[in-house]
PDB file of N, CA and C in Angstrom:
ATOM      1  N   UNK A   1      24.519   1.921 -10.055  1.00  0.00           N
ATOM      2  CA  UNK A   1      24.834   3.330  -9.995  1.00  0.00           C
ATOM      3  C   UNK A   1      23.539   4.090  -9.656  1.00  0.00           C
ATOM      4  N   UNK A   2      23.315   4.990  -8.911  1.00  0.00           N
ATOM      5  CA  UNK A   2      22.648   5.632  -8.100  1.00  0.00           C
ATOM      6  C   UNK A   2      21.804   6.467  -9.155  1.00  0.00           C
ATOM      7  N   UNK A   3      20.304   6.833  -9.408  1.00  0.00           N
ATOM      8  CA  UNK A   3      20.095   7.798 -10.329  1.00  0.00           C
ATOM      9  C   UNK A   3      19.467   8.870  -9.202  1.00  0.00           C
ATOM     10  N   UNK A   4      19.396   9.766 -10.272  1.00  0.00           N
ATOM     11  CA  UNK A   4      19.890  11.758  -9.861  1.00  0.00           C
ATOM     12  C   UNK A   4      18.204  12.083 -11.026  1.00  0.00           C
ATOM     13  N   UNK A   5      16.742  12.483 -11.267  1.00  0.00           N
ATOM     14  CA  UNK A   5      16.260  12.904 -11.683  1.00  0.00           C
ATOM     15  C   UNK A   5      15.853  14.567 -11.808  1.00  0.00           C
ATOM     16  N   UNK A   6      16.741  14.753 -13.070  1.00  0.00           N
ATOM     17  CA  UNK A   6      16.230  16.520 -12.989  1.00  0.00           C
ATOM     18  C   UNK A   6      15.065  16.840 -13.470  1.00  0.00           C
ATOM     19  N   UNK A   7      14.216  17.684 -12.931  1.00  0.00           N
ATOM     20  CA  UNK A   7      12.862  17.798 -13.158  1.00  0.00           C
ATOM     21  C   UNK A   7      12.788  19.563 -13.878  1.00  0.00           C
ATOM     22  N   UNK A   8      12.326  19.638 -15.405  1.00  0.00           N
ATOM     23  CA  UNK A   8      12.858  21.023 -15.955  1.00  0.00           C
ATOM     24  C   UNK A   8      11.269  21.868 -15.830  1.00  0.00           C
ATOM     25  N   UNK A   9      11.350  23.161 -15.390  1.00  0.00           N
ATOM     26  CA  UNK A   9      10.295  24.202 -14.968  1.00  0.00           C
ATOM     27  C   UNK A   9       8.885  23.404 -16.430  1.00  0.00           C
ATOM     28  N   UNK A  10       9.239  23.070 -17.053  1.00  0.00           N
ATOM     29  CA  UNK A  10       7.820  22.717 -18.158  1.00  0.00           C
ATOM     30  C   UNK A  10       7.697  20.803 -17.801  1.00  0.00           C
ATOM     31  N   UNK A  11       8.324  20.617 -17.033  1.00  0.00           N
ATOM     32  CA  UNK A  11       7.333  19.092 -16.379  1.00  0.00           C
ATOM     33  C   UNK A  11       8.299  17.906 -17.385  1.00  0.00           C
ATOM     34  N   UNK A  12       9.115  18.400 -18.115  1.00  0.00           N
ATOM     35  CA  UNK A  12      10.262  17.183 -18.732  1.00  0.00           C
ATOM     36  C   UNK A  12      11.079  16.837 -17.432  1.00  0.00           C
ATOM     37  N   UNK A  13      11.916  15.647 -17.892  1.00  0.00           N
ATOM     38  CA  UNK A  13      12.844  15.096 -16.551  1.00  0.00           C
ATOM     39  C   UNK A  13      14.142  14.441 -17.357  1.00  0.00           C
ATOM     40  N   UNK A  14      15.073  14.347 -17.088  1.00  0.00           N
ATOM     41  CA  UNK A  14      16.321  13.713 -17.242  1.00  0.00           C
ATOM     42  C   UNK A  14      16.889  13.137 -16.129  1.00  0.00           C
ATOM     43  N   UNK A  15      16.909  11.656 -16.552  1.00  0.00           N
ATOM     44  CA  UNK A  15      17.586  10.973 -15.517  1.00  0.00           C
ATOM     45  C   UNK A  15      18.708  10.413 -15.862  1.00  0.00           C
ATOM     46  N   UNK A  16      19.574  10.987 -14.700  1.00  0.00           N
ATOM     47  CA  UNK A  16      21.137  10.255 -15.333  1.00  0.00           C
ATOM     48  C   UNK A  16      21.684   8.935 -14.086  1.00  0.00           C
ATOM     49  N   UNK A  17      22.019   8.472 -14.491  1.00  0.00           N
ATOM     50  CA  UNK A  17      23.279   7.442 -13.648  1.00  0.00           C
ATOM     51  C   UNK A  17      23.956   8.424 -13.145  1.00  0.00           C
ATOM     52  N   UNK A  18      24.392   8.469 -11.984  1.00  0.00           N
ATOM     53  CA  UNK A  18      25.703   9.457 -11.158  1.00  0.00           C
ATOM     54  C   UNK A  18      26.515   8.437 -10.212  1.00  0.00           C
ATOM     55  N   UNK A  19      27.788   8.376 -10.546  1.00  0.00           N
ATOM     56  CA  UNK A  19      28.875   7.678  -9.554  1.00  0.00           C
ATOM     57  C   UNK A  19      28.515   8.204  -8.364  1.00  0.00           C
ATOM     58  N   UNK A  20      28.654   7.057  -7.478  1.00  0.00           N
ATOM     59  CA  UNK A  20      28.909   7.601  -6.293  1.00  0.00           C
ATOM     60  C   UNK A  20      30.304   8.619  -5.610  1.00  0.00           C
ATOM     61  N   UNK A  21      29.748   9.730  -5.068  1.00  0.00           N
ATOM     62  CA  UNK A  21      30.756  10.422  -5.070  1.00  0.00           C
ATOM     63  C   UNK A  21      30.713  12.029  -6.296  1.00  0.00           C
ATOM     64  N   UNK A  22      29.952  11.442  -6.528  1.00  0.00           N
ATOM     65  CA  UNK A  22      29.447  12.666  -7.751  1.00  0.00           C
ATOM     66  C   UNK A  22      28.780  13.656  -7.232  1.00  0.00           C
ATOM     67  N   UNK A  23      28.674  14.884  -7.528  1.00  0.00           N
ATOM     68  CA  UNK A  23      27.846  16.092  -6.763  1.00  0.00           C
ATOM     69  C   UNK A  23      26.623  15.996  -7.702  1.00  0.00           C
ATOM     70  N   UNK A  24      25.481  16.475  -7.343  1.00  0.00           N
ATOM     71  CA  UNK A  24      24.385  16.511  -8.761  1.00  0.00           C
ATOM     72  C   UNK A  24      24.575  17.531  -9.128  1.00  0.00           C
ATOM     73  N   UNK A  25      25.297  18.530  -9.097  1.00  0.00           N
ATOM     74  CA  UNK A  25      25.134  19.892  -9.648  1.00  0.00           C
ATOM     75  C   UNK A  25      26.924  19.203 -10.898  1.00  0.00           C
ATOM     76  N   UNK A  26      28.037  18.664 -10.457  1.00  0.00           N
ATOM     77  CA  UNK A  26      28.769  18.013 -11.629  1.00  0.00           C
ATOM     78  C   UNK A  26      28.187  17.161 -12.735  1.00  0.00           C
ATOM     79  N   UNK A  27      27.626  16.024 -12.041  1.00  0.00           N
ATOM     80  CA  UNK A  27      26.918  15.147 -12.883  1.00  0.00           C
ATOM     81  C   UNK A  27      25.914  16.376 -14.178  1.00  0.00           C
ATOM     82  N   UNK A  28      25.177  17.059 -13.333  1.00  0.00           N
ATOM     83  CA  UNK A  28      24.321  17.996 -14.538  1.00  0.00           C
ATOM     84  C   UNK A  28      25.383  18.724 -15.750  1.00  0.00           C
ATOM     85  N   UNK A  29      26.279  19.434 -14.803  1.00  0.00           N
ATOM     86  CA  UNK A  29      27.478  19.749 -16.130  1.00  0.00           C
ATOM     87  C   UNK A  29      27.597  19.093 -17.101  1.00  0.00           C
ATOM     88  N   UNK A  30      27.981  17.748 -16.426  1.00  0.00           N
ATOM     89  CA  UNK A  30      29.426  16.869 -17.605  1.00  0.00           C
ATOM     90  C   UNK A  30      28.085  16.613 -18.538  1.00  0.00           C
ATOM     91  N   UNK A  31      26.582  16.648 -17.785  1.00  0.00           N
ATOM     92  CA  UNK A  31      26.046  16.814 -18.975  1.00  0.00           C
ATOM     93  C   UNK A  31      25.094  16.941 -19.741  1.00  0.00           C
ATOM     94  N   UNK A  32      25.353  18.510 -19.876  1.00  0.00           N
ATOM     95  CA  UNK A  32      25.376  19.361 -20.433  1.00  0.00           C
ATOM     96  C   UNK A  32      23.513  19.356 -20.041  1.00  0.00           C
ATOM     97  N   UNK A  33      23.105  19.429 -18.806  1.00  0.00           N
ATOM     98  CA  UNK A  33      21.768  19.538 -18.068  1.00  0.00           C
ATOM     99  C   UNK A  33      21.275  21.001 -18.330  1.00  0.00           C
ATOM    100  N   UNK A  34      20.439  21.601 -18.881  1.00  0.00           N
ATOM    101  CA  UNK A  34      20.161  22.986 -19.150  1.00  0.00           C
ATOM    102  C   UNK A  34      19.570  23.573 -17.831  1.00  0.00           C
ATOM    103  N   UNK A  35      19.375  24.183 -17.369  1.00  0.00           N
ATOM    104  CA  UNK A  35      19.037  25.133 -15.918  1.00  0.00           C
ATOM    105  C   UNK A  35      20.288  24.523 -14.847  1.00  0.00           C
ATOM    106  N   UNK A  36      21.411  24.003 -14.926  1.00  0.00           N
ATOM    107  CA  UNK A  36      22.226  24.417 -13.810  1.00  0.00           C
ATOM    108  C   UNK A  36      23.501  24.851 -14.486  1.00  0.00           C
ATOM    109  N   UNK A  37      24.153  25.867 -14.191  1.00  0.00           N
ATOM    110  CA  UNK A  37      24.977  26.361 -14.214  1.00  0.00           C
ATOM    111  C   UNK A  37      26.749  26.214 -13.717  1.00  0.00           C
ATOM    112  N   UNK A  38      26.639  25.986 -12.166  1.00  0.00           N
ATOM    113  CA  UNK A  38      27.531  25.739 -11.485  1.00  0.00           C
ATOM    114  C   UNK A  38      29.162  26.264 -12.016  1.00  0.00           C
ATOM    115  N   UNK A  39      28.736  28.186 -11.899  1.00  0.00           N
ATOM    116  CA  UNK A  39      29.689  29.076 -12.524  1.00  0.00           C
ATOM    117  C   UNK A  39      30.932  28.501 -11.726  1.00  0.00           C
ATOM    118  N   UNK A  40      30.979  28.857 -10.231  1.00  0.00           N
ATOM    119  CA  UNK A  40      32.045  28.612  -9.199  1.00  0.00           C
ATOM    120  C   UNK A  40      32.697  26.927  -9.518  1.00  0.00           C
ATOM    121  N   UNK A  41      32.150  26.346  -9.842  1.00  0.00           N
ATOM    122  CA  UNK A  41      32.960  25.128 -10.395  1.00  0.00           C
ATOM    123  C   UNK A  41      32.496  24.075  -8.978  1.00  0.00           C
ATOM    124  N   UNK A  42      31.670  24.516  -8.275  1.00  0.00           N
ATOM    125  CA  UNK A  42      30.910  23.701  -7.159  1.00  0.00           C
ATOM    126  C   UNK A  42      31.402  24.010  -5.238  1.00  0.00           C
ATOM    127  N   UNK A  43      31.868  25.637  -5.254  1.00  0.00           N
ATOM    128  CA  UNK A  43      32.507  25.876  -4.178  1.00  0.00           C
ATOM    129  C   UNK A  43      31.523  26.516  -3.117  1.00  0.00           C
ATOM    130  N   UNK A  44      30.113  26.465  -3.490  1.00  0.00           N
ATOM    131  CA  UNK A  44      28.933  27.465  -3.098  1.00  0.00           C
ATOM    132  C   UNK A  44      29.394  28.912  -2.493  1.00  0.00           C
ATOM    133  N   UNK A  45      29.975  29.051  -3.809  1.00  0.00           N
ATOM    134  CA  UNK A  45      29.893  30.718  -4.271  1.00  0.00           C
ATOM    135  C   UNK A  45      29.625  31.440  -4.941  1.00  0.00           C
ATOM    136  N   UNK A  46      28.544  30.688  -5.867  1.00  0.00           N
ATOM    137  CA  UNK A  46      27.697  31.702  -6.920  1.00  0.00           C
ATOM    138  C   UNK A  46      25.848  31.121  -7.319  1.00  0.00           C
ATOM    139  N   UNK A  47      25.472  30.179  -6.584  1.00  0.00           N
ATOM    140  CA  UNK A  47      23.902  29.998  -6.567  1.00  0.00           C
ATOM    141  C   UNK A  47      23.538  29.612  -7.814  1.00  0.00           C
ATOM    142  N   UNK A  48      24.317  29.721  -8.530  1.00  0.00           N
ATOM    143  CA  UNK A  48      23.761  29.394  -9.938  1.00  0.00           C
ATOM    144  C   UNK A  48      23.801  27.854 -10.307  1.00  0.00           C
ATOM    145  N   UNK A  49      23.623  26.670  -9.466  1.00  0.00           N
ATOM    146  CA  UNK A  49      23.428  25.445  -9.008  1.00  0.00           C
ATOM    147  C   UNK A  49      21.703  25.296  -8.354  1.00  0.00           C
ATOM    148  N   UNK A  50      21.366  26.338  -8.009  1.00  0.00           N
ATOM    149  CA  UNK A  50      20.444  26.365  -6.938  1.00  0.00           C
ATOM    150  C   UNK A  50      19.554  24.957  -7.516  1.00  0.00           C
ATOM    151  N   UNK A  51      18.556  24.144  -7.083  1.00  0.00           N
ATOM    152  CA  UNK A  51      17.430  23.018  -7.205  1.00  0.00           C
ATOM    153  C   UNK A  51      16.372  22.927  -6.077  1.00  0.00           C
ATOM    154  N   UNK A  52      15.555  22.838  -6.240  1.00  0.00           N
ATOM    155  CA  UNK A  52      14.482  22.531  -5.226  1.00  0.00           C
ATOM    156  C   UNK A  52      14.450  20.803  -5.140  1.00  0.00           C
ATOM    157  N   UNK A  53      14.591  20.268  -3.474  1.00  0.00           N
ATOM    158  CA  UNK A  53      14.422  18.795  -3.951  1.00  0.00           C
ATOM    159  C   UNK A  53      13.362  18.517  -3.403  1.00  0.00           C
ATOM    160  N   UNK A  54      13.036  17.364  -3.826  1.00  0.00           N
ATOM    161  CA  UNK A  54      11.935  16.527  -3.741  1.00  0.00           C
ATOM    162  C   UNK A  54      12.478  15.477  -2.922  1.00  0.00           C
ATOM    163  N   UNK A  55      12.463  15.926  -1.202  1.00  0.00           N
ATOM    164  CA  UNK A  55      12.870  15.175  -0.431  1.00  0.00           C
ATOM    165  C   UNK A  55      11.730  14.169   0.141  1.00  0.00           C
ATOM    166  N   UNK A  56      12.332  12.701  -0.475  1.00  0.00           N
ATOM    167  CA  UNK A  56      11.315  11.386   0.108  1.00  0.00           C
ATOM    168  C   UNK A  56      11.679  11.413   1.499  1.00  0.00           C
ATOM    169  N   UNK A  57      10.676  11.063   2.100  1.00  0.00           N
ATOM    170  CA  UNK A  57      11.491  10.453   3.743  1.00  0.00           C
ATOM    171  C   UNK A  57      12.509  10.076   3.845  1.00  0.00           C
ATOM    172  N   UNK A  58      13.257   8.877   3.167  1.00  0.00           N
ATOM    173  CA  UNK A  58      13.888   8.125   2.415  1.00  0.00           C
ATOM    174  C   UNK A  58      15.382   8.460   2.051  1.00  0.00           C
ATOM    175  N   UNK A  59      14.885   9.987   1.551  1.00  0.00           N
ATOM    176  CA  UNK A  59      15.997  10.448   1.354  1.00  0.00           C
ATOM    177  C   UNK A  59      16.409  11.566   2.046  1.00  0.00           C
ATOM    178  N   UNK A  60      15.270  12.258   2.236  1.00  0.00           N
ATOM    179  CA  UNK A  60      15.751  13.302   3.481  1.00  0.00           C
ATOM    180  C   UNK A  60      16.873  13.028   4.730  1.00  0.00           C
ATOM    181  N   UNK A  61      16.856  11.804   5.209  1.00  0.00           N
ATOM    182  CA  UNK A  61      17.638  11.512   6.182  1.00  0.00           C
ATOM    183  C   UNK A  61      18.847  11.570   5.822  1.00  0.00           C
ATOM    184  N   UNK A  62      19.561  11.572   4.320  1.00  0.00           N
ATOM    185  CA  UNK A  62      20.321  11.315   3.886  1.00  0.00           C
ATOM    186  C   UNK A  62      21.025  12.433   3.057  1.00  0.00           C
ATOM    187  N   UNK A  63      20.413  13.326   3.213  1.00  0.00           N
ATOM    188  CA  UNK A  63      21.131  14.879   2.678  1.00  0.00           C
ATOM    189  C   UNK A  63      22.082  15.631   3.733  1.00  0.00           C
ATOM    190  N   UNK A  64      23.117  15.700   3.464  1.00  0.00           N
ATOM    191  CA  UNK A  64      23.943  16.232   4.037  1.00  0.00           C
ATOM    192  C   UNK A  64      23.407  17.834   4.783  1.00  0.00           C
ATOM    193  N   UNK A  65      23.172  18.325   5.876  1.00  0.00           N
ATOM    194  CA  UNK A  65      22.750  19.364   6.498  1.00  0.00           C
ATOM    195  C   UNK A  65      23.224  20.685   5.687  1.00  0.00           C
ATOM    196  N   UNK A  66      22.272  21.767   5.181  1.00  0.00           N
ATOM    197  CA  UNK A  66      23.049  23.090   4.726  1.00  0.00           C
ATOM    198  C   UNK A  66      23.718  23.451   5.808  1.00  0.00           C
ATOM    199  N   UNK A  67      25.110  24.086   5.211  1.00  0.00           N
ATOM    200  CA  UNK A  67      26.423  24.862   5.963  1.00  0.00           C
ATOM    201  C   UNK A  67      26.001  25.778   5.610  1.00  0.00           C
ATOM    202  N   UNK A  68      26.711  26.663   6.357  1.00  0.00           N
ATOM    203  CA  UNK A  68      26.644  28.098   6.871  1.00  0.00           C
ATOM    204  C   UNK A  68      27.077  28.911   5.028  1.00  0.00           C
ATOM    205  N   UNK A  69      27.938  28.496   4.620  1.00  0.00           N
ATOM    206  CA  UNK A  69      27.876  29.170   3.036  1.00  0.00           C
ATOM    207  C   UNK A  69      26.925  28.878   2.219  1.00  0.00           C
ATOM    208  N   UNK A  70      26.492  27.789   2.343  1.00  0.00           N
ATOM    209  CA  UNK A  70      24.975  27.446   1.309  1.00  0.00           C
ATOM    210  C   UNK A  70      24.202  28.082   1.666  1.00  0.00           C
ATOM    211  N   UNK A  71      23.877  28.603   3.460  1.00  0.00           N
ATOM    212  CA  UNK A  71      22.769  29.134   3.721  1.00  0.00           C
ATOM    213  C   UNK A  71      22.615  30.333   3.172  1.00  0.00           C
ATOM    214  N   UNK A  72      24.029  31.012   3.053  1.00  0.00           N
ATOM    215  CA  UNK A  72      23.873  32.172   2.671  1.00  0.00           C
ATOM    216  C   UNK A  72      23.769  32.431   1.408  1.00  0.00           C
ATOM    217  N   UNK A  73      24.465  31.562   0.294  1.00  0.00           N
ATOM    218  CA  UNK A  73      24.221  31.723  -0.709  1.00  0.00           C
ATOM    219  C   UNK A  73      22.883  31.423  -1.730  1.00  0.00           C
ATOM    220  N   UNK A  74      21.983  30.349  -0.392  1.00  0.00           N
ATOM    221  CA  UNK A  74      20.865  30.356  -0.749  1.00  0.00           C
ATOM    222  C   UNK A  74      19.716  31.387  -0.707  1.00  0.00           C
ATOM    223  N   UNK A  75      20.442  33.053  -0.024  1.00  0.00           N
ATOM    224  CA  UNK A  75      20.022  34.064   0.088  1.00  0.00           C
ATOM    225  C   UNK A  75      19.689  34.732  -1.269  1.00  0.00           C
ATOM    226  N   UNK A  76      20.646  34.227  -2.243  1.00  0.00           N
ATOM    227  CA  UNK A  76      20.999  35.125  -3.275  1.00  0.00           C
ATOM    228  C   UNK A  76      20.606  34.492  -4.572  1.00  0.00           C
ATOM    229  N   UNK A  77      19.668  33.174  -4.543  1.00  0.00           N
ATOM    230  CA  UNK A  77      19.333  32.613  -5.615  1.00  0.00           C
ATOM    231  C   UNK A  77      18.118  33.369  -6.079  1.00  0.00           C
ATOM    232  N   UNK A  78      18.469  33.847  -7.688  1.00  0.00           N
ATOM    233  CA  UNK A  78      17.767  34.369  -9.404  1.00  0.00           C
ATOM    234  C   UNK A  78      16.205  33.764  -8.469  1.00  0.00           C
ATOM    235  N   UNK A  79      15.626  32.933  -8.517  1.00  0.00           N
ATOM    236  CA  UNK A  79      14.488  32.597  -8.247  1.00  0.00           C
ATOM    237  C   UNK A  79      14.212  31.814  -6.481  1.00  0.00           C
ATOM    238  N   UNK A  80      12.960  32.466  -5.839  1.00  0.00           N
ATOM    239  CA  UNK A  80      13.126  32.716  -4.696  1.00  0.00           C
ATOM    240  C   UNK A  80      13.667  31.311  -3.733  1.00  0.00           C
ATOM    241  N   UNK A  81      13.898  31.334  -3.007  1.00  0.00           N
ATOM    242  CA  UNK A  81      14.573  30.174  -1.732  1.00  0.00           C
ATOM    243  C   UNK A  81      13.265  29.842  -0.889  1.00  0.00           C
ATOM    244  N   UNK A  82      13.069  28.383  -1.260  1.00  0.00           N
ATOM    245  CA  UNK A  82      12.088  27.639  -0.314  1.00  0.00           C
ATOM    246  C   UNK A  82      12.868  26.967   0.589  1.00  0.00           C
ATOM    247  N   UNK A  83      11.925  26.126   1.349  1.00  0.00           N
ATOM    248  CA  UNK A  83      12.624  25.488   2.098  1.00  0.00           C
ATOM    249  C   UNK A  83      13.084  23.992   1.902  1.00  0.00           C
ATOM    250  N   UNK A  84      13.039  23.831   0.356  1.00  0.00           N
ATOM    251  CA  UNK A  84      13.256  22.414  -0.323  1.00  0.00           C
ATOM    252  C   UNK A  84      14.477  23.252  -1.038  1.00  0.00           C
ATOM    253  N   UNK A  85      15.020  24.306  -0.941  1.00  0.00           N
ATOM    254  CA  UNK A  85      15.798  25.176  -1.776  1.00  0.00           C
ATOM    255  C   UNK A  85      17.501  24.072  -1.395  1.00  0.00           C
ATOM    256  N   UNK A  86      18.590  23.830  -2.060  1.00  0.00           N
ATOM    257  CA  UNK A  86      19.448  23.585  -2.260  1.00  0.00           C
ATOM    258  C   UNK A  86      20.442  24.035  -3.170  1.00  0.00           C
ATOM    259  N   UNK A  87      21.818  24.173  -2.680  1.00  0.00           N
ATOM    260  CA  UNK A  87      22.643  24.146  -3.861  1.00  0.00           C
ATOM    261  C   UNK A  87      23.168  22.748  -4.237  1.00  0.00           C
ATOM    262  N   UNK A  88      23.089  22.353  -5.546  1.00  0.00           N
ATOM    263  CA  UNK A  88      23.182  20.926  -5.959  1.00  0.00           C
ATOM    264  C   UNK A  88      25.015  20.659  -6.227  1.00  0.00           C
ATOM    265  N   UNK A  89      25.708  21.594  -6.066  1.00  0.00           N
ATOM    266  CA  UNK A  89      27.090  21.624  -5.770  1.00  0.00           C
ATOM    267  C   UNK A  89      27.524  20.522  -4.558  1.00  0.00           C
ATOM    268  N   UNK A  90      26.480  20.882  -3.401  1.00  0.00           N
ATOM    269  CA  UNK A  90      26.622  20.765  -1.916  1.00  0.00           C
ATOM    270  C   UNK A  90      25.814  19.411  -1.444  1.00  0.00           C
ATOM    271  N   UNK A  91      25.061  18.852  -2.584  1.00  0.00           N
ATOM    272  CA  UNK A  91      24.926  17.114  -2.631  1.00  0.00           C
ATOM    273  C   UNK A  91      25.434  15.952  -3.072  1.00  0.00           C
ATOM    274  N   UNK A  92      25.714  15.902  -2.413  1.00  0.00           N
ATOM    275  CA  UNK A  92      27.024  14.259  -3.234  1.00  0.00           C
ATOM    276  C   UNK A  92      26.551  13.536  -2.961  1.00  0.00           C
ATOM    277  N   UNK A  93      26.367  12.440  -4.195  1.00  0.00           N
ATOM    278  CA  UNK A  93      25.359  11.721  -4.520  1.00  0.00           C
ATOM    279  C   UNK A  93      25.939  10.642  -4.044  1.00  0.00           C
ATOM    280  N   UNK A  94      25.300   9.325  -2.790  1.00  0.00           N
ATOM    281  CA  UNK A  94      25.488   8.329  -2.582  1.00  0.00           C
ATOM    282  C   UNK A  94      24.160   7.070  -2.811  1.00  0.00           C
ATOM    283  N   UNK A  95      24.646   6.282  -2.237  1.00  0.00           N
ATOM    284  CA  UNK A  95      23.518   4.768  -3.370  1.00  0.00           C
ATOM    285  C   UNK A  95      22.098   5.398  -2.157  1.00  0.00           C
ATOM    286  N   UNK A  96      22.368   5.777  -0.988  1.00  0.00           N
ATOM    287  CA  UNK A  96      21.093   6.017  -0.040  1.00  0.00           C
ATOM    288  C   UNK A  96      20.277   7.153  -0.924  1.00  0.00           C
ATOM    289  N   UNK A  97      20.831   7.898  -1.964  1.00  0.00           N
ATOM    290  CA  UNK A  97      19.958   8.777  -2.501  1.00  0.00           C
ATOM    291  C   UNK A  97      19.470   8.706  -4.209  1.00  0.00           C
ATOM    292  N   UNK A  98      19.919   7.356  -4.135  1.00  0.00           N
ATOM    293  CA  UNK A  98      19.292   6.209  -5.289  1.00  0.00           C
ATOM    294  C   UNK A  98      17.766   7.076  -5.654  1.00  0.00           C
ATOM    295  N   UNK A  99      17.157   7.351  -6.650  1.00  0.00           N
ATOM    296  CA  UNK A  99      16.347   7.983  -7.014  1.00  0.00           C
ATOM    297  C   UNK A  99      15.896   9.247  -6.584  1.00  0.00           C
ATOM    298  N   UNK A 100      16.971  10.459  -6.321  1.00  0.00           N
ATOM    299  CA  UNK A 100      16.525  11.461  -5.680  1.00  0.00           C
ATOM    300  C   UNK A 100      16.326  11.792  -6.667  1.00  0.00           C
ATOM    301  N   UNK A 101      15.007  13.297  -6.869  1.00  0.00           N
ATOM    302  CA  UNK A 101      14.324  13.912  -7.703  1.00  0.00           C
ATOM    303  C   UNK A 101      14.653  15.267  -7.765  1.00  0.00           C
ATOM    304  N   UNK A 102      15.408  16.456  -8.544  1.00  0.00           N
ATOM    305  CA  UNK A 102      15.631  17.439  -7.869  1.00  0.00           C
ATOM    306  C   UNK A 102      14.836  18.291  -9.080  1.00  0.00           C
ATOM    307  N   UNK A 103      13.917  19.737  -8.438  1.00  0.00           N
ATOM    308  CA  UNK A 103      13.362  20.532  -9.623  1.00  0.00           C
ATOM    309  C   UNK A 103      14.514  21.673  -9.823  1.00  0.00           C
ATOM    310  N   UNK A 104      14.199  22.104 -11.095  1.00  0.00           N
ATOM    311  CA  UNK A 104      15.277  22.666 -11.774  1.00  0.00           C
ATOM    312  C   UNK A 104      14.631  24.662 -11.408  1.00  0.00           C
ATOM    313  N   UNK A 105      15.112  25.328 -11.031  1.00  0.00           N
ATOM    314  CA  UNK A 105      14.181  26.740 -10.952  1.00  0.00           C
ATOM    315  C   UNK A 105      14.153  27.298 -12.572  1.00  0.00           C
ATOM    316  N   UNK A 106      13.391  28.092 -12.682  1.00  0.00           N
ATOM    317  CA  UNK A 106      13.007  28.874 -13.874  1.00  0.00           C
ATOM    318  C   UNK A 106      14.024  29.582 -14.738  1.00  0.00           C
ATOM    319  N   UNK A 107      15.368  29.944 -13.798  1.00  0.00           N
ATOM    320  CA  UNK A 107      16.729  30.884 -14.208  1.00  0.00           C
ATOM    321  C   UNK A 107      17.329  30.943 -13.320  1.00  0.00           C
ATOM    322  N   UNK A 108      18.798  30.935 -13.271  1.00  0.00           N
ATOM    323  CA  UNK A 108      19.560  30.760 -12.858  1.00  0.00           C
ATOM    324  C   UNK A 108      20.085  32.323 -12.326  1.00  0.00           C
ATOM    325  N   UNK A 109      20.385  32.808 -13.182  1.00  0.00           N
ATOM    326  CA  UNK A 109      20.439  34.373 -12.864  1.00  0.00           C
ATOM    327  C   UNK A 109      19.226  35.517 -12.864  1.00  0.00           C
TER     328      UNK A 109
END
């Protein structure tokens, strides 16, 4: 099973197992991951998912391209939008992203 590392604004990390097929912004829900939110239930319509990743070469190839609603909703994320900026709704986790690292932002709102 593929691991998903959340990285929290004070330098702690939680690493979970995530099914394949799992979004990392669900996997953080079911549990109970503190800095993601994922109000909209994972439809990228409320930013409150937002993560900065820590794209390896490795894995970069393997992130699904931002759509036109992430882009925008990555307009509207509580803490500012880089260009490692993601909504973690909008990553579904497969075995190619076997140790992805994602940072958690400071607040959500």
């Amino acid at each position: 099973m593929p691991k998903v590392a959340y990285v929290h604004p004070d330098g702690s990390r939680d690493v979970l197992d995530v099914s394949e097929g799992t979004s990392v912004m669900q996997a953080a829900v079911a549990r109970g991951i503190d800095g993601i939110t994922g109000e909209c239930g994972g439809s990228a319509m409320c930013a409150t998912c937002h993560v900065y990743v820590d794209a390896e070469p490795s894995h970069a190839q393997h992130l699904p391209p931002v759509g036109a609603d992430e882009d925008e909703m990555l307009d509207c994320t509580a803490c500012p939008r880089a260009p490692d900026s993601r909504l973690s709704c909008q990553l579904v986790v497969t075995a190619a992203l076997d140790g992805l690292v994602v940072r958690l932002p400071g607040h959500q709102r």
